[in-house]
Protein backbone atom coordinates (compact mmCIF):
# COMPACT_ATOMS: atom_id res chain seq x y z
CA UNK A 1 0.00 0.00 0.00
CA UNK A 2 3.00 2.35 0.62
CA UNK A 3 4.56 1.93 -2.45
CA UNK A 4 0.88 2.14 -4.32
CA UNK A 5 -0.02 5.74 -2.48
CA UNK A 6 3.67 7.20 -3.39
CA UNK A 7 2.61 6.17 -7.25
CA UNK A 8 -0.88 7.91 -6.92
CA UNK A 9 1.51 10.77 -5.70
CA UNK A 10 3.33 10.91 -8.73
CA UNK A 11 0.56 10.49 -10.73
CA UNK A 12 -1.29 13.49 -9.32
CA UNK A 13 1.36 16.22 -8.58
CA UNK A 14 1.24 17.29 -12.39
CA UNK A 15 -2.57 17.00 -12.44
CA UNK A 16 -2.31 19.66 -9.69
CA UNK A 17 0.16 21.96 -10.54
CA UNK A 18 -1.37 22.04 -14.21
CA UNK A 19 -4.63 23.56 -12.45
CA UNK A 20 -2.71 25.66 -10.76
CA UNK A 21 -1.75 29.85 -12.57
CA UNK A 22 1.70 31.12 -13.61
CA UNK A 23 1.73 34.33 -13.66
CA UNK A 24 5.69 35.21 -14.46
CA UNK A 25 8.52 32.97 -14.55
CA UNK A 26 12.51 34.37 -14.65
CA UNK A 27 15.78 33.06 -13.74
CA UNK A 28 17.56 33.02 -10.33
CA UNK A 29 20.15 31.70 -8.35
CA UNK A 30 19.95 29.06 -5.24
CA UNK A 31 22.78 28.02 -3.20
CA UNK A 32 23.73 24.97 -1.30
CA UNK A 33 24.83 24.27 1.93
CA UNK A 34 28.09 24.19 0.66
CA UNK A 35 27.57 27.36 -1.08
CA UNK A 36 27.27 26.27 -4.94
CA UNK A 37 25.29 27.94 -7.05
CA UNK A 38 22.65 26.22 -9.09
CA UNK A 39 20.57 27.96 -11.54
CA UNK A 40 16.79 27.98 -10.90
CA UNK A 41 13.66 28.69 -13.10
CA UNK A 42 11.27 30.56 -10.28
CA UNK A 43 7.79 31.10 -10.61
CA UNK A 44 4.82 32.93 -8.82
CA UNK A 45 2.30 30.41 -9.27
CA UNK A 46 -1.05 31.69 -7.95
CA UNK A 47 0.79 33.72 -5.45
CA UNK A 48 3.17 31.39 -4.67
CA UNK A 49 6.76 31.42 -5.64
CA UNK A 50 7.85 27.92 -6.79
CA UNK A 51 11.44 26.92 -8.10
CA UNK A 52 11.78 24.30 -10.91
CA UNK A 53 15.35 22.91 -12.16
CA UNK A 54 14.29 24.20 -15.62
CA UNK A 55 11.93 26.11 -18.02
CA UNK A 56 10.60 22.82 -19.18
CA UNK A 57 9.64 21.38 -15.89
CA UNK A 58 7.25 24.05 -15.75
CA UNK A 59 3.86 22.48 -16.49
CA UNK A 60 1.90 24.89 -18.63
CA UNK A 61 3.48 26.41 -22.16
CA UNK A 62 5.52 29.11 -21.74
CA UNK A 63 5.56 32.15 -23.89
CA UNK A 64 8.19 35.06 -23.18
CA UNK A 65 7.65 38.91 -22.64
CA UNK A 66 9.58 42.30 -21.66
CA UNK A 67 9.60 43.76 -18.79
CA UNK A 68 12.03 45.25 -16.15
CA UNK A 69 13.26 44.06 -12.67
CA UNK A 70 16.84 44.92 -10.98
CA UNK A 71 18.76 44.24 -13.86
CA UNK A 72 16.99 46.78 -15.77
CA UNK A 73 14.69 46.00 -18.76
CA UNK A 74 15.09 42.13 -19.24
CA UNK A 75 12.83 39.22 -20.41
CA UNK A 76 10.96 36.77 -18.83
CA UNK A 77 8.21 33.98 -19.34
CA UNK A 78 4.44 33.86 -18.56
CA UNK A 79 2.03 31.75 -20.07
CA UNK A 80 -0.14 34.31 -21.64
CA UNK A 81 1.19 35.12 -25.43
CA UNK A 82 2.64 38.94 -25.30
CA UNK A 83 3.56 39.52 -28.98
CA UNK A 84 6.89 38.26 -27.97
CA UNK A 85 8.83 35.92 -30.04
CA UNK A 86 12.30 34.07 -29.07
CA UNK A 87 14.63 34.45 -32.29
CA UNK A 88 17.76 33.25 -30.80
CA UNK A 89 19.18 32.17 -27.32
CA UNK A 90 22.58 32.56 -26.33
CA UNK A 91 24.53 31.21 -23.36
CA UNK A 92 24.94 34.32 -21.10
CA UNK A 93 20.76 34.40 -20.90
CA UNK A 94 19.96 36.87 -23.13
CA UNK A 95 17.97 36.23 -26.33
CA UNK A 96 16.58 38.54 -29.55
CA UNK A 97 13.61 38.63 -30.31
CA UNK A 98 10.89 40.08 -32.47
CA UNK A 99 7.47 41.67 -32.01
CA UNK A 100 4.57 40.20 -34.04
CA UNK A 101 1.47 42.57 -33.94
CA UNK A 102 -1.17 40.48 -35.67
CA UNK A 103 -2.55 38.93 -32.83
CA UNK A 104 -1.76 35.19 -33.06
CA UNK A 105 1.58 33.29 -32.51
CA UNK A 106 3.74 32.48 -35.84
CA UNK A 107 2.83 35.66 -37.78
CA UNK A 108 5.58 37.61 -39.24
CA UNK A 109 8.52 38.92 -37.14
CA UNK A 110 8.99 43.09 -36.36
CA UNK A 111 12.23 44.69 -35.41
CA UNK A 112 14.32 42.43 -33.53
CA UNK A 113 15.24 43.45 -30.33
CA UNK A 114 17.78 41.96 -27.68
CA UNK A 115 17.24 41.50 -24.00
CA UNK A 116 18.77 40.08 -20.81
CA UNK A 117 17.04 37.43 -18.88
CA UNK A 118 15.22 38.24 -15.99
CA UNK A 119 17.22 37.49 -12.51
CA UNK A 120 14.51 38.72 -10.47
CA UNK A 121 10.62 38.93 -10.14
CA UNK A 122 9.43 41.28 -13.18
CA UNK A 123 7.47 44.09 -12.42
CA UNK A 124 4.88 43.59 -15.30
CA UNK A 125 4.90 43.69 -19.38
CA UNK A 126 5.47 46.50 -20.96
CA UNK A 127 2.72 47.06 -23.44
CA UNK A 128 4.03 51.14 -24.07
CA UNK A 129 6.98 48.89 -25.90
CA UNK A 130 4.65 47.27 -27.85
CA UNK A 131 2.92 49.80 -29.02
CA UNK A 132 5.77 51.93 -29.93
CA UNK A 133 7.02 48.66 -32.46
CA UNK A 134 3.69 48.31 -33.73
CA UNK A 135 3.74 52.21 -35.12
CA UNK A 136 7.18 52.25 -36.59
CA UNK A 137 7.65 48.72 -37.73
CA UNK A 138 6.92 49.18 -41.55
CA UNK A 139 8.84 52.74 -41.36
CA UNK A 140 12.05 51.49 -39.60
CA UNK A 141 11.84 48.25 -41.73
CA UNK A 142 12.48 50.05 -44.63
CA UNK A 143 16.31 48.83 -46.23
CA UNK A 144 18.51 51.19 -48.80
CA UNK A 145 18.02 50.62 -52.27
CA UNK A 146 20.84 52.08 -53.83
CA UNK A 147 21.89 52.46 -57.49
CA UNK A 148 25.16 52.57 -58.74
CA UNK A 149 26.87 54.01 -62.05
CA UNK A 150 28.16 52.52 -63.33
CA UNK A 151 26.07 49.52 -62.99
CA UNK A 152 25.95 46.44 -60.65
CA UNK A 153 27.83 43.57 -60.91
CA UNK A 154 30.32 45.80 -62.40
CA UNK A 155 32.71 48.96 -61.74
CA UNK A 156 35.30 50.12 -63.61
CA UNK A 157 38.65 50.15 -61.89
CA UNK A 158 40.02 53.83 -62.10
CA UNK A 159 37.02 55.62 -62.75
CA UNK A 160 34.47 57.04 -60.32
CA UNK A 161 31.62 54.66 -58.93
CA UNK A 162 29.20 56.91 -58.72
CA UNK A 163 26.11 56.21 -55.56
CA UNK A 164 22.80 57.10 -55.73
CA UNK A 165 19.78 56.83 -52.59
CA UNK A 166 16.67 58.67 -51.25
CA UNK A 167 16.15 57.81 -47.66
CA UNK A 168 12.95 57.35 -46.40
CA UNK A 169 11.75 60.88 -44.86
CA UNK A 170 11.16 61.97 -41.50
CA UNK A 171 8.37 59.81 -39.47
CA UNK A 172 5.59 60.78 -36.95
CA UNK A 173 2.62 59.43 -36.00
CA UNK A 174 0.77 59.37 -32.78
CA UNK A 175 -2.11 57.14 -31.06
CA UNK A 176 -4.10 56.71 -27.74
CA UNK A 177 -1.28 55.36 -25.34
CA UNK A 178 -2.20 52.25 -23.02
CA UNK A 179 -2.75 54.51 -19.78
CA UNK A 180 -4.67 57.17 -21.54
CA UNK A 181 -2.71 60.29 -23.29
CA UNK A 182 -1.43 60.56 -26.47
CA UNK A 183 1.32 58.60 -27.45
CA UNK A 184 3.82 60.05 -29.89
CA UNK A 185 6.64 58.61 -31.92
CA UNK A 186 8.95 60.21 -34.35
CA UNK A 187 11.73 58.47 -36.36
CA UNK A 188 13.90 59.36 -38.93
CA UNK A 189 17.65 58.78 -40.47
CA UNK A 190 20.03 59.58 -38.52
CA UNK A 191 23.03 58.23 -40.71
CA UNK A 192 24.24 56.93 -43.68
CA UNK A 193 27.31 55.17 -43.70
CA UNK A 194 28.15 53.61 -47.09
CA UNK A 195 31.34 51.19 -46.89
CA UNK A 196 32.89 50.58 -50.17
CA UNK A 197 34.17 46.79 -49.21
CA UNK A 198 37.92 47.75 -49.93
CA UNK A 199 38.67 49.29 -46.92
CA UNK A 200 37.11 52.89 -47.54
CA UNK A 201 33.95 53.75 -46.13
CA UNK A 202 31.72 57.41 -46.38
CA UNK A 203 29.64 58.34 -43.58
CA UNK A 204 26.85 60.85 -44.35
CA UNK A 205 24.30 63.24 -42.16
CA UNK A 206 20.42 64.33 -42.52
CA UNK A 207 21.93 68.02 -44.11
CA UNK A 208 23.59 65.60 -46.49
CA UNK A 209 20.83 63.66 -47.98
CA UNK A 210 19.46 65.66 -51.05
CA UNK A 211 23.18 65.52 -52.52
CA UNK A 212 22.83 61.55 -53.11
CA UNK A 213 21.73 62.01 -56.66
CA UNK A 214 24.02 59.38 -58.00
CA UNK A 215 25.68 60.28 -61.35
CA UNK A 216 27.07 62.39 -62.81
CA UNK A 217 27.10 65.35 -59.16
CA UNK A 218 25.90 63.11 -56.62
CA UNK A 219 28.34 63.31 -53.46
CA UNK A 220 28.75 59.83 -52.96
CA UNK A 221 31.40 58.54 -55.09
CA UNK A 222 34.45 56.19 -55.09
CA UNK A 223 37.40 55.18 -56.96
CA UNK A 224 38.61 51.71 -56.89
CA UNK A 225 42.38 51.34 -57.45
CA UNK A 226 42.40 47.17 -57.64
CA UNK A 227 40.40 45.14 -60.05
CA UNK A 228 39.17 42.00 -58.48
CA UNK A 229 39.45 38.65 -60.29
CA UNK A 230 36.77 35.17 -60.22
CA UNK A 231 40.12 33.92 -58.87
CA UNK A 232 42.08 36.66 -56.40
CA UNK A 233 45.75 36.60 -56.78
CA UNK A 234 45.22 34.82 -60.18
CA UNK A 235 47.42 37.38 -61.70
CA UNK A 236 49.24 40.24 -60.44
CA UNK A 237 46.59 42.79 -61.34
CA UNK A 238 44.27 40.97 -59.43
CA UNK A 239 42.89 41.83 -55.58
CA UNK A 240 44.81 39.16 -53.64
CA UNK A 241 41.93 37.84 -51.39
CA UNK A 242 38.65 39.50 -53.41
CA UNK A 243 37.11 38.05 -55.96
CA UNK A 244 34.13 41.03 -55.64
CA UNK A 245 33.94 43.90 -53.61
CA UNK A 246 31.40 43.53 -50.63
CA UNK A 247 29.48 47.19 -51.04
CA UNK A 248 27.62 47.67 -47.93
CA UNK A 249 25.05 50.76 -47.07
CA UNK A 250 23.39 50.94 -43.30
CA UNK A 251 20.80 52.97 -42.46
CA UNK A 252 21.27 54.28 -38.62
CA UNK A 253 17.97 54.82 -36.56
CA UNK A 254 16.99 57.36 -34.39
CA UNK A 255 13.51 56.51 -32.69
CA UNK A 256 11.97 58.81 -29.91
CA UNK A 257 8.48 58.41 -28.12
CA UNK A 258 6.07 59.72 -25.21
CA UNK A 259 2.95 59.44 -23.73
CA UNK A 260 1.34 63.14 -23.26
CA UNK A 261 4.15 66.34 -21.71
CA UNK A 262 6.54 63.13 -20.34
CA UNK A 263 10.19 62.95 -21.34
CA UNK A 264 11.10 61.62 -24.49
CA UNK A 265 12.22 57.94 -24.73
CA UNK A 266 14.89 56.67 -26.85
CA UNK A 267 14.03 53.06 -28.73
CA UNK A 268 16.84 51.07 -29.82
CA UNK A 269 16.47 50.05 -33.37
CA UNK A 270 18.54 48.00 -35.23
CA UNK A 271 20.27 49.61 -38.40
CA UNK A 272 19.09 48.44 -41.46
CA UNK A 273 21.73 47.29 -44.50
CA UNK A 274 21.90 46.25 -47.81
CA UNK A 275 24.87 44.58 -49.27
CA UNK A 276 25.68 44.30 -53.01
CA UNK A 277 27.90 42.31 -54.55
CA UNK A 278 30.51 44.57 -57.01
């Protein structure tokens, strides 16, 4: 009969806990009598705060979500789907991820962000975040589409490559924020760096802009001095290690936002790029 009750035991303990409600789930640290560290997955389960070895002894699915605790804005699971979706994991914690807007799990991917895990109890999701992705997500998505003269795949060694671009304009755009007031966001710009892929690179500001006509006046332009061969090093003429000239131009964001007369906040957004083959 002993050995029959400790299997009911068993049998029922994930029954019960399954009933039971996670409300946030983050990493932390126990230690032994011995003082060794062991690495928990903690959870306030209906109140409660329970520790399990792992993520995956946890016995409901798991979705994560941003928030902020003592180690500043970090991320964290709960088993309500936030928007938030795990792109990569790496071995210090943190993880990127992307916002998707549309309401239902699997739907395409918004700016990726990065974020440390949570080490303590989060203080709540951040739907302000959210918001703010969901307005500038097509606008900040945008990547350059540059021409070149003379044409892609190829330049001319000795003579002027000649770059042309409009970058998108100015953003701004404002909507009812989560808490009431009006939230604003404005984005725009606030570089162009265009690196030639031998070494040179141009870096140009907003004032800058309407003088990237391309040929024949535009102000982006660039001499190559080394031909580049299928084979490098093939003959002397030839770039030693090239065999094409990696042409790369990044767009560098600048993203504010607010809710009503409060201080702006600065959003980190990825820079954009588009590399061509020359």
């Amino acid at each position: 009969m002993r050995y029959l009750a400790l299997v009911l035991a068993l049998v029922l303990l994930p029954i019960r806990a399954s009933g039971e409600v996670v409300q946030f789930c983050w990493t932390d640290t126990t230690w032994d009598a011995y003082d060794r560290p062991t690495t928990v997955t903690r959870c306030r389960v209906s109140g409660t705060i329970i520790d399990y070895a792992s993520e995956y002894e946890v016995p409901l699915r798991l979705y994560p979500a941003v928030s902020s605790a003592t180690n500043g804005t970090c991320w964290y699971w709960r088993t309500a789907w936030t928007g938030w979706e795990m792109i990569t994991r790496y071995s210090d914690g943190s993880a990127a991820f992307g916002f998707d807007s549309d309401g239902t799990p699997g739907g395409p991917l918004n700016v990726d962000v990065t974020y440390p895990v949570c080490t303590s109890e989060p203080v709540g999701a951040l739907p302000t975040d959210a918001m703010v992705w969901d307005l500038v997500r097509d606008y900040i998505h945008q990547i350059p589409e540059p021409a070149l003269n003379p044409a892609v795949p190829w330049g001319l060694t000795g003579a002027e490559t000649h770059l042309g671009l409009t970058p998108p304009p100015t953003f701004a755009d404002s909507i009812a924020g989560p808490n009431g007031g009006e939230l604003e966001v404005f984005g725009s710009v606030a570089a162009i760096t265009v690196d030639w892929g031998d070494g040179s690179s141009l870096t140009l500001a907003p004032e800058t802009y309407p003088l990237l006509s391309g040929y024949p006046d535009g102000a982006a332009r660039h001499t190559y001095e080394v031909k580049t061969c299928e084979e490098p090093g093939s003959t002397p003429r030839c770039h030693p290690s090239l065999s094409s000239y990696p042409l790369e131009v990044r767009y560098q964001w600048f993203v504010q936002w607010r809710i009503g007369t409060e201080a702006w906040t600065t959003l980190d957004v990825p820079d954009t790029t588009a590399t061509i083959t020359y």
